[in-house]
N, C-alpha and C. Protein backbone atom coordinates (compact mmCIF):
# COMPACT_ATOMS: atom_id res chain seq x y z
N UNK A 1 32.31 133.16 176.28
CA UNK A 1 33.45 132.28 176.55
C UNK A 1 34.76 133.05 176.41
N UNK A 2 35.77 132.58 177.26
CA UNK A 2 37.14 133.23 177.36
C UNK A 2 37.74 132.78 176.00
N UNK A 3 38.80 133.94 175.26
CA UNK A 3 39.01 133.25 174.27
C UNK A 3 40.44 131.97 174.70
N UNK A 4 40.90 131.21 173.46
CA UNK A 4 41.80 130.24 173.70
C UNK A 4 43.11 130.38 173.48
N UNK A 5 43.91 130.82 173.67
CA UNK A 5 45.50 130.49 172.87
C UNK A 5 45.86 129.19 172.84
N UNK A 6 46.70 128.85 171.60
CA UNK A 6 47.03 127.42 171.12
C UNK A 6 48.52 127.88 170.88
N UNK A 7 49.12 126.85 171.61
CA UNK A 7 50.66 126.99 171.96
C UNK A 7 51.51 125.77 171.57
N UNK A 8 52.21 125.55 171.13
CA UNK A 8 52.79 123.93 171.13
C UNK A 8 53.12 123.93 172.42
N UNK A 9 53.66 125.06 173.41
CA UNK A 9 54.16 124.10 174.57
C UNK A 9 53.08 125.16 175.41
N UNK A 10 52.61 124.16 176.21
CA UNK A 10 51.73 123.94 177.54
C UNK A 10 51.60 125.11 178.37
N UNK A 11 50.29 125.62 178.64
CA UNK A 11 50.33 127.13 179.62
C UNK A 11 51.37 126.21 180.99
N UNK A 12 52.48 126.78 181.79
CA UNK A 12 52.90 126.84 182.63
C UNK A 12 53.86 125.75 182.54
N UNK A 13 54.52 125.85 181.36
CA UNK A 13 55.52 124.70 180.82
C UNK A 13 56.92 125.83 181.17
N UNK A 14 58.21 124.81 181.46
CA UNK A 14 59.36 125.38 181.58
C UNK A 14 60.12 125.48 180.71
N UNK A 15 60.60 126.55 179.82
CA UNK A 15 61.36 126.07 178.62
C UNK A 15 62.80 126.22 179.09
N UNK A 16 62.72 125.84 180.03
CA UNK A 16 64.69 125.86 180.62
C UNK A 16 65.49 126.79 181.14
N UNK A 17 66.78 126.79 180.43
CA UNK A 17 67.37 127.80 180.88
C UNK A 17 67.91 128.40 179.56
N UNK A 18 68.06 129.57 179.40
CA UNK A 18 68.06 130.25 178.13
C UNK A 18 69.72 130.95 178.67
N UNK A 19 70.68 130.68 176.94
CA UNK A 19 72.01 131.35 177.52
C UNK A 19 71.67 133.03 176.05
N UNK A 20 70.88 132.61 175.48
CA UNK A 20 70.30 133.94 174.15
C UNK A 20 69.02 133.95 174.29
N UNK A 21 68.77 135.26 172.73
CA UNK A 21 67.17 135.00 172.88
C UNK A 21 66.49 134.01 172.52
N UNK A 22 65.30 134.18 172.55
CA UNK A 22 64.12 133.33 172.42
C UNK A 22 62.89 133.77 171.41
N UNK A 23 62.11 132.87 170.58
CA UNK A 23 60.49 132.93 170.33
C UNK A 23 59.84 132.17 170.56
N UNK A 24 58.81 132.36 170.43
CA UNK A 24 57.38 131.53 170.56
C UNK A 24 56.06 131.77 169.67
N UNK A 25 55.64 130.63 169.02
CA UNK A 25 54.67 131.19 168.07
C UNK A 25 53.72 130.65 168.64
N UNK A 26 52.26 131.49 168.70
CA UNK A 26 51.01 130.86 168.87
C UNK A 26 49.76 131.56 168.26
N UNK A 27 48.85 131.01 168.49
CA UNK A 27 47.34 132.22 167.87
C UNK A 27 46.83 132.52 168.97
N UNK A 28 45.54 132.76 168.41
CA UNK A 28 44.60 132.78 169.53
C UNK A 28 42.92 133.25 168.71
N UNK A 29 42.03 132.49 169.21
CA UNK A 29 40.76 132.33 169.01
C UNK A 29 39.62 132.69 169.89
N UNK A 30 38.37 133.10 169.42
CA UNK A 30 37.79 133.32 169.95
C UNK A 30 36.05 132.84 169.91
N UNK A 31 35.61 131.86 170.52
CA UNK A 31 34.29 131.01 169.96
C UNK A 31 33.03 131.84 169.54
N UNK A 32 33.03 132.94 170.18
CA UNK A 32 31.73 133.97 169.75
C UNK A 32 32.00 134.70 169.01
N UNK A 33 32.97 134.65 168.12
CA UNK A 33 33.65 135.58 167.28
C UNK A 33 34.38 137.04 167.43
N UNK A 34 33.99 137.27 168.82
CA UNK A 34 34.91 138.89 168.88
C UNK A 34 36.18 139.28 168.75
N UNK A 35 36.71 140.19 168.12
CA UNK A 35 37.59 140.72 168.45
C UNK A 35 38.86 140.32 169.80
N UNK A 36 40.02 139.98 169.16
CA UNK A 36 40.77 139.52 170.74
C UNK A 36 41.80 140.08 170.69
N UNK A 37 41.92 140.87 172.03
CA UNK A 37 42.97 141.76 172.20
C UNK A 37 44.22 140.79 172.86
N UNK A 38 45.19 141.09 172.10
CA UNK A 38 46.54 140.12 172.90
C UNK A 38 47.65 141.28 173.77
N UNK A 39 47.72 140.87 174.84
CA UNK A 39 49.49 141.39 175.47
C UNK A 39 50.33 140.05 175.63
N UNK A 40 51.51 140.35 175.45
CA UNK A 40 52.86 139.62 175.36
C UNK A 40 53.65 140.71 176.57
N UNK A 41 54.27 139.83 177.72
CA UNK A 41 54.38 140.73 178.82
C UNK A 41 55.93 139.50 179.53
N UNK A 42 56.74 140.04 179.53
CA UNK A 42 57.60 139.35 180.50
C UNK A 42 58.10 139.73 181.91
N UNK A 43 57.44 139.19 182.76
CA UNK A 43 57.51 139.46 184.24
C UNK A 43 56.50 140.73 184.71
N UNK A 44 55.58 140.54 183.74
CA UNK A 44 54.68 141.76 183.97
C UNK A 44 54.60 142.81 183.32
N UNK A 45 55.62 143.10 182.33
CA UNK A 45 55.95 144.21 182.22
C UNK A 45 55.37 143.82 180.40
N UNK A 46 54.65 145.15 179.79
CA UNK A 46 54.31 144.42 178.07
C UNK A 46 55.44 144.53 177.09
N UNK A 47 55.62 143.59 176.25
CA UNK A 47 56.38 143.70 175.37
C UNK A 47 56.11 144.31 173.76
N UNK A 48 54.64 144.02 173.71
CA UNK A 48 53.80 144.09 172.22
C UNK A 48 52.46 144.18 173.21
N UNK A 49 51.41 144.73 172.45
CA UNK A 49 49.93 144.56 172.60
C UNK A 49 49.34 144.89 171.14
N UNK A 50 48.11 144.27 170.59
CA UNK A 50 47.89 144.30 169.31
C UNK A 50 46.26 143.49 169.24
N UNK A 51 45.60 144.11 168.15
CA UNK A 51 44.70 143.00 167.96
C UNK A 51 44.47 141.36 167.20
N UNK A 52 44.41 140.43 168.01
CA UNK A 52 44.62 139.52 166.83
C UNK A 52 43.64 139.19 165.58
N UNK A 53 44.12 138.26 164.27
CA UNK A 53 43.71 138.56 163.55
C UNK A 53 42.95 136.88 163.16
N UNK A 54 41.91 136.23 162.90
CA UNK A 54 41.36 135.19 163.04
C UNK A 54 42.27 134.01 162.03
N UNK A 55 42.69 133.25 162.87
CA UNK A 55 43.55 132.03 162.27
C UNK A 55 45.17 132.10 161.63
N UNK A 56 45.48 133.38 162.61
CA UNK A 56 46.96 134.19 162.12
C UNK A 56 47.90 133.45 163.19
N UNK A 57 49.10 133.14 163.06
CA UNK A 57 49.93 132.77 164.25
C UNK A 57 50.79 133.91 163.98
N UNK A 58 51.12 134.08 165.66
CA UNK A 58 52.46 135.13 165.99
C UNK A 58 53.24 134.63 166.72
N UNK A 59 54.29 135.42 166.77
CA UNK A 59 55.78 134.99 167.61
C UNK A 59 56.01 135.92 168.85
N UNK A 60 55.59 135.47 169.88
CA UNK A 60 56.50 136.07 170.78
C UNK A 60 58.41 136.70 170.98
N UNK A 61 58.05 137.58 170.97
CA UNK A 61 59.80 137.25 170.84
C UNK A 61 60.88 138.00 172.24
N UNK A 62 61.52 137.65 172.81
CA UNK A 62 61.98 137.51 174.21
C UNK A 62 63.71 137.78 173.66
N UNK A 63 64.01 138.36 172.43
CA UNK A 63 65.29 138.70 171.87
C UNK A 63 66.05 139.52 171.79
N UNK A 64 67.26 140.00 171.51
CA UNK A 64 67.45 141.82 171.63
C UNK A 64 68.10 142.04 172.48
N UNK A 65 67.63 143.48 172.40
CA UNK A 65 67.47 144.38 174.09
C UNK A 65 66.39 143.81 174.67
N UNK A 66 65.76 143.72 174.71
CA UNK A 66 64.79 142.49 175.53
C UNK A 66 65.05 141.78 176.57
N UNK A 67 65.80 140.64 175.49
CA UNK A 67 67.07 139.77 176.44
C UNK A 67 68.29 140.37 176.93
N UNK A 68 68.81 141.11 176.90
CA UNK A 68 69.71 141.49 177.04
C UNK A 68 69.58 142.68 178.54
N UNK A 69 68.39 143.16 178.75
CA UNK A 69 67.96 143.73 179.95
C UNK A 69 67.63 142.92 181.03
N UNK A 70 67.25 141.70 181.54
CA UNK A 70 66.89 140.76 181.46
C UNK A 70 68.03 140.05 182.27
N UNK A 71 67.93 140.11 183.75
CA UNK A 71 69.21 139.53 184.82
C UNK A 71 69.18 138.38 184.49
N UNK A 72 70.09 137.60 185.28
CA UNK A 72 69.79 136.19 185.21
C UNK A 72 68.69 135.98 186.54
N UNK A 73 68.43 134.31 185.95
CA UNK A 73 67.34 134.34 187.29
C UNK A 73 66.27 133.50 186.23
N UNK A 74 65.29 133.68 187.28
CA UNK A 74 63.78 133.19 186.72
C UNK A 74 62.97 134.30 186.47
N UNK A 75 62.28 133.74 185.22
CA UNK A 75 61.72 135.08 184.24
C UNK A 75 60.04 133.96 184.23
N UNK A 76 59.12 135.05 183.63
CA UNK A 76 57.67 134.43 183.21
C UNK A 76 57.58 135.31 181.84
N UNK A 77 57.30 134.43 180.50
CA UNK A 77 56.33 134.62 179.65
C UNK A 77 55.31 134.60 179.71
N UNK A 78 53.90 136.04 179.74
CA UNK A 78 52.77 135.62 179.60
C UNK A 78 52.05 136.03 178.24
N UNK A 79 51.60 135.38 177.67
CA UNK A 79 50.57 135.86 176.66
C UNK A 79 48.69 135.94 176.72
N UNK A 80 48.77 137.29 176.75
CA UNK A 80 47.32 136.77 177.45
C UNK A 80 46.55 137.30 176.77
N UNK A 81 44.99 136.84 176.64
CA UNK A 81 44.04 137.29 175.00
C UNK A 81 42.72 137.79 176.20
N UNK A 82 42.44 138.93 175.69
CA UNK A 82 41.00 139.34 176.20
C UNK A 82 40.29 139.90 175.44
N UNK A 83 38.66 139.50 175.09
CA UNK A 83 37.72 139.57 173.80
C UNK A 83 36.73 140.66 174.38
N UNK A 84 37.18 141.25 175.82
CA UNK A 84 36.69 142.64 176.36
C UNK A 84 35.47 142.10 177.22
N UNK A 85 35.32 140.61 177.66
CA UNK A 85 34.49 140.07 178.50
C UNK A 85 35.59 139.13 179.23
N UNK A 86 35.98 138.31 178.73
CA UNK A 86 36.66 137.36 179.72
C UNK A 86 38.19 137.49 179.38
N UNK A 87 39.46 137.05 180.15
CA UNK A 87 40.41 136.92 179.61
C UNK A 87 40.81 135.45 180.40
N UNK A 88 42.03 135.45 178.94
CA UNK A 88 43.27 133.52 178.84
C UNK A 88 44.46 134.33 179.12
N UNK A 89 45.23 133.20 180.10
CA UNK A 89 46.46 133.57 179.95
C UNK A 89 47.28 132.25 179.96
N UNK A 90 48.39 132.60 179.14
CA UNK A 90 49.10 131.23 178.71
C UNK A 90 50.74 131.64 179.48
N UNK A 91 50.90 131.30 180.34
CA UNK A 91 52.51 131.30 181.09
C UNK A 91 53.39 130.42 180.37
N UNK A 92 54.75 130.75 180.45
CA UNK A 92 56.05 130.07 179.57
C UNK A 92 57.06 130.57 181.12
N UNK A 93 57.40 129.69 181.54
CA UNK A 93 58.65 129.98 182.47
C UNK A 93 60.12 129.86 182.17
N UNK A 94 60.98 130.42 182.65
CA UNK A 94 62.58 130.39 182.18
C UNK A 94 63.02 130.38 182.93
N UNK A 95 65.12 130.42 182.69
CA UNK A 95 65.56 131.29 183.66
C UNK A 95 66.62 132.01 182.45
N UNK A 96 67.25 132.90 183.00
CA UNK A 96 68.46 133.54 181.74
C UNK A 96 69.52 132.88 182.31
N UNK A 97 70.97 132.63 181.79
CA UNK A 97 72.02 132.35 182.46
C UNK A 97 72.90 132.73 181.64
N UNK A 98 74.00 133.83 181.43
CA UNK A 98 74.37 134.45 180.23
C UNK A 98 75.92 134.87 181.03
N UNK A 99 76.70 134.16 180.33
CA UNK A 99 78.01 134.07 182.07
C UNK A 99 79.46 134.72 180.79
N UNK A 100 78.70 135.31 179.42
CA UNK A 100 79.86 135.47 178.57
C UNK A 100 79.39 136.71 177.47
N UNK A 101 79.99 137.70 177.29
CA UNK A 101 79.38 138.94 176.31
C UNK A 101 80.56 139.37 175.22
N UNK A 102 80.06 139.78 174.31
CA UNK A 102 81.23 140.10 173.26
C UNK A 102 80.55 140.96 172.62
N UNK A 103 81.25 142.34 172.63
CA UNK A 103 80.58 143.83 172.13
C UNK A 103 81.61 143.80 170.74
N UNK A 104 81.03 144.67 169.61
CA UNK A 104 81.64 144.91 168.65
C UNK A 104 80.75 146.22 167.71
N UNK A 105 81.54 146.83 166.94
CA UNK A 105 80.42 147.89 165.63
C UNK A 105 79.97 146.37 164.40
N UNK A 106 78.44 146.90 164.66
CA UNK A 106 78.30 146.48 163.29
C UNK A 106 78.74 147.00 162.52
N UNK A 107 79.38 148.11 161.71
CA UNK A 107 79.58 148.40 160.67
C UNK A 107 81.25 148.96 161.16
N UNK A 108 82.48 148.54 160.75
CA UNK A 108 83.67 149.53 161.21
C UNK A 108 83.50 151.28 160.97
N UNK A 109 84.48 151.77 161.20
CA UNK A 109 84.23 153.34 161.27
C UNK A 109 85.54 153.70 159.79
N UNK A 110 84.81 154.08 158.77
CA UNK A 110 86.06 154.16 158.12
C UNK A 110 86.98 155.43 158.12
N UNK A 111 87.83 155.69 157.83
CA UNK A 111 89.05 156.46 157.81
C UNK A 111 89.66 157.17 156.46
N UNK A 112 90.41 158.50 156.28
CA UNK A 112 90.54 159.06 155.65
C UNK A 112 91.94 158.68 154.62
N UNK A 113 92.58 158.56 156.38
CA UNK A 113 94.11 158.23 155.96
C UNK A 113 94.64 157.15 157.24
N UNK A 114 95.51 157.04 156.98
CA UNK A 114 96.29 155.81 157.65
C UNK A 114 95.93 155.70 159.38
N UNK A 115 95.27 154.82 159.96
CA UNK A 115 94.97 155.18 161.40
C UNK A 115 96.25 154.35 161.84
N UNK A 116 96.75 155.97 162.73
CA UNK A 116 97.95 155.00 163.31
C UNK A 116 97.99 154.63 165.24
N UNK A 117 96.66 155.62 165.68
CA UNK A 117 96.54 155.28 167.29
C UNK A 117 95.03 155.52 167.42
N UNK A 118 94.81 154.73 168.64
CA UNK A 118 93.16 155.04 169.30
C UNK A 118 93.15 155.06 170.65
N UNK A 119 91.90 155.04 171.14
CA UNK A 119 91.95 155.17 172.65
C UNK A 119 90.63 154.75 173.14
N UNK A 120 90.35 154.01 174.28
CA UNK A 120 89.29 153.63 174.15
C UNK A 120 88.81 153.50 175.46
N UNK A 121 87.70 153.99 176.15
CA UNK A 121 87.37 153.20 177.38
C UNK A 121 85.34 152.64 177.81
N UNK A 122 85.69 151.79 178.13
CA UNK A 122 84.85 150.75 178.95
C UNK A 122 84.41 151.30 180.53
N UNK A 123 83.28 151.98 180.49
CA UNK A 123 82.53 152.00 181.63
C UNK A 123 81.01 150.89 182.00
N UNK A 124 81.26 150.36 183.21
CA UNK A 124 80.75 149.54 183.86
C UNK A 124 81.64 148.78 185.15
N UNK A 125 81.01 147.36 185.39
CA UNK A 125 81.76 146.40 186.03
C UNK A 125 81.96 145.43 186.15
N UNK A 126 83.28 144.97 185.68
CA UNK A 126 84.07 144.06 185.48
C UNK A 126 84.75 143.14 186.61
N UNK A 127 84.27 142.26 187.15
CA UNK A 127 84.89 141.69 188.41
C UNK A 127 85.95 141.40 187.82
N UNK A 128 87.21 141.44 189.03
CA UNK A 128 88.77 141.11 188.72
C UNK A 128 88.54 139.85 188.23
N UNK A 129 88.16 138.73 188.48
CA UNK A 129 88.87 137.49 187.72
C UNK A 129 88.03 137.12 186.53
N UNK A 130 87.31 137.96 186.22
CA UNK A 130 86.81 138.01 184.57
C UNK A 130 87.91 137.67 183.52
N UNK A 131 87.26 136.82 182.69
CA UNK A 131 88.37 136.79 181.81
C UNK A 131 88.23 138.13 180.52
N UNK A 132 88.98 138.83 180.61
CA UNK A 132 88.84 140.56 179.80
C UNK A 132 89.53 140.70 178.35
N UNK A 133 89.20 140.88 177.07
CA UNK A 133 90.55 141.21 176.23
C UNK A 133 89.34 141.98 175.05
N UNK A 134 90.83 143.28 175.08
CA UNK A 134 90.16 144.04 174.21
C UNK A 134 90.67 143.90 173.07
N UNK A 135 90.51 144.00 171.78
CA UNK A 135 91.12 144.09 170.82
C UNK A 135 90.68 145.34 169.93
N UNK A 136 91.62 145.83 168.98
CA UNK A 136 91.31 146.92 168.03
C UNK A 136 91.92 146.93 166.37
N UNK A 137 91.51 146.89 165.60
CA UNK A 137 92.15 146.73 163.77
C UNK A 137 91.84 148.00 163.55
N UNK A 138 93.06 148.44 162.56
CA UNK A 138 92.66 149.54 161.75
C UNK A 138 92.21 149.22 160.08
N UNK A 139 92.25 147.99 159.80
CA UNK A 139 92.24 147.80 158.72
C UNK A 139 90.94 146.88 158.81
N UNK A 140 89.90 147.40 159.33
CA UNK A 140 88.63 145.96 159.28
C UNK A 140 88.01 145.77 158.19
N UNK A 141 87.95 146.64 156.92
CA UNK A 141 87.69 146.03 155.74
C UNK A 141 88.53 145.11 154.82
N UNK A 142 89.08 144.84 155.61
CA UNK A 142 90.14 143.64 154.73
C UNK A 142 89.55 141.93 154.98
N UNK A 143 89.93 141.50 154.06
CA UNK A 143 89.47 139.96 154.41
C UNK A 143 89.99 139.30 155.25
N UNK A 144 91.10 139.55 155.75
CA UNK A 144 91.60 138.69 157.12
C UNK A 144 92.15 140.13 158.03
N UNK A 145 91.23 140.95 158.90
CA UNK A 145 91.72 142.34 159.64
C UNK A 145 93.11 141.72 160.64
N UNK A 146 93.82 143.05 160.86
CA UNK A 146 94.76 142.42 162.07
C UNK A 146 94.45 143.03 163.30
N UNK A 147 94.22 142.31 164.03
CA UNK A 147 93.26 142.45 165.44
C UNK A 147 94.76 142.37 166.51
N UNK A 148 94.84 143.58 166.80
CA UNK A 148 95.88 143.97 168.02
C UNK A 148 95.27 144.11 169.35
N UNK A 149 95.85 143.44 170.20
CA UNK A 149 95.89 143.58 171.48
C UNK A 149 95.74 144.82 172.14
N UNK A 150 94.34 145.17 172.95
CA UNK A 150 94.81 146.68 173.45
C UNK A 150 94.10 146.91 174.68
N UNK A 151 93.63 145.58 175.66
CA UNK A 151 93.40 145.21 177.34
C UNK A 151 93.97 146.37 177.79
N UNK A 152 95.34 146.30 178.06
CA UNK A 152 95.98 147.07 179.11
C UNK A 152 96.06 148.86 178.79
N UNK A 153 95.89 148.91 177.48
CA UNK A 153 95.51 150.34 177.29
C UNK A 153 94.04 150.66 177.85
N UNK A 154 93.40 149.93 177.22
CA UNK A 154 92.12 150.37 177.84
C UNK A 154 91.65 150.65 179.28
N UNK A 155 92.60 149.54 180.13
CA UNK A 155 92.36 149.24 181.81
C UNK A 155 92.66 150.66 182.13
N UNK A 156 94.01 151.12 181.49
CA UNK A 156 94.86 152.29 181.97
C UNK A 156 94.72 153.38 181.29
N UNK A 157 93.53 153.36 180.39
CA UNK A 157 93.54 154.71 179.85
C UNK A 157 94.55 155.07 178.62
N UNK A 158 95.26 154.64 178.40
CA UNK A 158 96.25 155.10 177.41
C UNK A 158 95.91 154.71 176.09
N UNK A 159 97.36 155.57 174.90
CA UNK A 159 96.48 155.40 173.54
C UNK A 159 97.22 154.22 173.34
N UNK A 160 96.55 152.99 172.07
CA UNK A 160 96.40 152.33 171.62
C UNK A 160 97.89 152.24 170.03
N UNK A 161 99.24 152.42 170.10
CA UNK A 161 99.62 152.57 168.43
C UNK A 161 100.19 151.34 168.01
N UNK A 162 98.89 151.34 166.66
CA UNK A 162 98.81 150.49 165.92
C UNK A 162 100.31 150.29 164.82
N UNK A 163 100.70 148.73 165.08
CA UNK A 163 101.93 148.29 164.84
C UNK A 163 101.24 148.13 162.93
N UNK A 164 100.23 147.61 162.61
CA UNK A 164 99.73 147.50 161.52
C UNK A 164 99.51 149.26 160.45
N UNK A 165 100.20 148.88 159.18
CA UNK A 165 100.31 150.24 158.42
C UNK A 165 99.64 149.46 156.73
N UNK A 166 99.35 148.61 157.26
CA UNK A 166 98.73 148.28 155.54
C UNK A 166 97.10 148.10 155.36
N UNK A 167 96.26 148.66 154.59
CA UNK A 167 94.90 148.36 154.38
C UNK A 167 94.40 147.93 153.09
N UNK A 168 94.30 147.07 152.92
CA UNK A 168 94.04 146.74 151.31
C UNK A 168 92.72 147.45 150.64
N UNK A 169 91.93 147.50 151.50
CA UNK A 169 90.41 147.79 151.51
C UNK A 169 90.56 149.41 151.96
N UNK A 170 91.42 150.01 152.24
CA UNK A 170 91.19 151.60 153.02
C UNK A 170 91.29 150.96 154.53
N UNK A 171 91.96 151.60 155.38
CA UNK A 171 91.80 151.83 156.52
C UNK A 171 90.85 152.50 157.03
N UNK A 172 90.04 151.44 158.04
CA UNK A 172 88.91 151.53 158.73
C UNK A 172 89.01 150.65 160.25
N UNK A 173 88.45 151.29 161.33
CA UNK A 173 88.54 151.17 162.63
C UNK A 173 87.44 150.31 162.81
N UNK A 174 87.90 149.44 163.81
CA UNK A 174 86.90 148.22 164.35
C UNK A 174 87.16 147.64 166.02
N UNK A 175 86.58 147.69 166.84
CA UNK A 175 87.24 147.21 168.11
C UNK A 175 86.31 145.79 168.49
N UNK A 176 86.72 144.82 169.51
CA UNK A 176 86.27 143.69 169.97
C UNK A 176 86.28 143.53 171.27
N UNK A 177 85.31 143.51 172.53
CA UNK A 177 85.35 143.42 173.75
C UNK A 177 84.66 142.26 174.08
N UNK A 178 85.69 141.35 174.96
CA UNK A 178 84.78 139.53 175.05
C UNK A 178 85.10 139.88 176.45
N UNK A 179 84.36 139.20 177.13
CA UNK A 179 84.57 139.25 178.60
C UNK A 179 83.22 138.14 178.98
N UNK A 180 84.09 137.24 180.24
CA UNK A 180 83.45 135.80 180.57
C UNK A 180 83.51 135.39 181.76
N UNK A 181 82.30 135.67 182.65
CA UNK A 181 82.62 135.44 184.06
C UNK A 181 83.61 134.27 184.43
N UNK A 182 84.34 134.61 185.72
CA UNK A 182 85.34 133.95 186.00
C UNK A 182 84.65 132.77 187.48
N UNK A 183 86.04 132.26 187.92
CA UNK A 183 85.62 131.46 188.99
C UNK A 183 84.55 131.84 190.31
N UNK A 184 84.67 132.98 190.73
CA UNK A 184 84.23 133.35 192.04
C UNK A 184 82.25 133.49 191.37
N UNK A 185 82.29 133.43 190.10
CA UNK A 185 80.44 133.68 189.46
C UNK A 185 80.22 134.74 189.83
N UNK A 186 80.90 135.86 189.96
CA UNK A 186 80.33 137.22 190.31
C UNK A 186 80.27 137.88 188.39
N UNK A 187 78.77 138.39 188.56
CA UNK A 187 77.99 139.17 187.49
C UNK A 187 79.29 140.37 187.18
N UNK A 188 78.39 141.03 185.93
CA UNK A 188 79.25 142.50 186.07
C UNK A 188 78.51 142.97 184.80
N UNK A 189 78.66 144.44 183.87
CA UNK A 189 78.34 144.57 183.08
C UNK A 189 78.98 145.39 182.17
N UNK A 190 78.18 146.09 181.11
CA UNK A 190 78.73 147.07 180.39
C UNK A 190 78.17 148.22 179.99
N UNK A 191 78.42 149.64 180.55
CA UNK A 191 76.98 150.98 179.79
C UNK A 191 77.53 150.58 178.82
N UNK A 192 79.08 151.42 178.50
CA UNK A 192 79.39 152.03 177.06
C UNK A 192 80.82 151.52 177.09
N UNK A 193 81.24 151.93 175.56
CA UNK A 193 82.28 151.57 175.36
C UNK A 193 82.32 153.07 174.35
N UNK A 194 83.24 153.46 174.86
CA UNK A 194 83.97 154.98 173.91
C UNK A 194 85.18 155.55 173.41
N UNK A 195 85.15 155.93 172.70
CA UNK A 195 86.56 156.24 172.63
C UNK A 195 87.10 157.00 170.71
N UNK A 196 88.09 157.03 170.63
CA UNK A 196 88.24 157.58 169.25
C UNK A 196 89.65 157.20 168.68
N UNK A 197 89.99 157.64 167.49
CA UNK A 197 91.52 157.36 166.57
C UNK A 197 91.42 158.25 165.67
N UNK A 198 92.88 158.52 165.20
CA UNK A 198 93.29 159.27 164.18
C UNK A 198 94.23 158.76 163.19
């Protein structure tokens, strides 16, 4: 016998439209007792493969870079169990719709002495009526940072000097890039964001 996966939601159920990531927990069993090999695969492609373990639940997880590679559109979750004679497959359908991004350091970059300019640039694409704003603090270990305006440096290349000279915490560098598709719904993206201060 093929083995079973047990899902709360339904092989070939729609779970909507997703604007982040996602999980899914399920098992999977096998009536003659063998061994059941699982892949977790979105749009074909595997995410995890592993053996399962008898009466264990796992999570799919569709989160990350994962999601974040991941156009918009319609996507398929499959999870599928094979005991090396028959195989199950359990489908989860989507779509992504992700029309807003906001880049930042997890950790700021700290500093020696007083940062008084930076410079920064953004490669990718940005449709014109995106809504765009960059921001940059030199002081991000402080409990309330002061987050300066620095869009039009960045568009144009130029350095960034910071009107802010106080750090309670040490001066340390932090930048903020939000950007939110605009009227016309044209996509766009982001490789990198680079740049440096002194």
């Amino acid at each position: 016998m093929a083995p079973v996966i047990q899902c709360a939601q339904e092989s070939g159920t729609d779970l909507g439209t997703m604007a982040e990531g996602f999980s899914i927990d399920y098992s999977a069993s096998d009536a003659d007792g063998d061994a059941v090999s699982i892949t977790e695969s979105v749009d074909g492609k595997p995410l995890r493969q592993f053996t399962a373990g008898a009466g264990q639940t796992y999570t799919a997880q569709v989160t990350g870079e994962t999601f974040m590679k991941l156009l918009n559109g319609a996507h398929t979750l499959t999870l599928a169990a094979s005991d090396g004679k028959a195989e199950a497959a359990h489908t989860l359908s989507f779509a992504k719709l992700v029309t807003a991004a906001s880049v930042t350091l997890a950790e700021p970059m700290e500093a020696d002495d007083q940062i008084t300019l930076c410079v920064l640039s953004v490669t990718g694409h940005i449709p014109a009526d995106a809504a765009y704003s960059v921001k940059v603090t030199n002081n991000a270990r402080d409990e309330a940072p002061v987050w300066e305006d620095c869009t039009e440096e960045t568009r144009n290349g130029g350095n960034h000097i910071f009107a802010n000279q106080t750090a309670a915490n040490g001066f340390a560098f932090n930048f903020r890039l939000d950007v939110k598709r605009g009227e016309s719904g044209q996509g766009g993206y982001i490789n990198s964001v680079q740049g440096g201060f002194q």
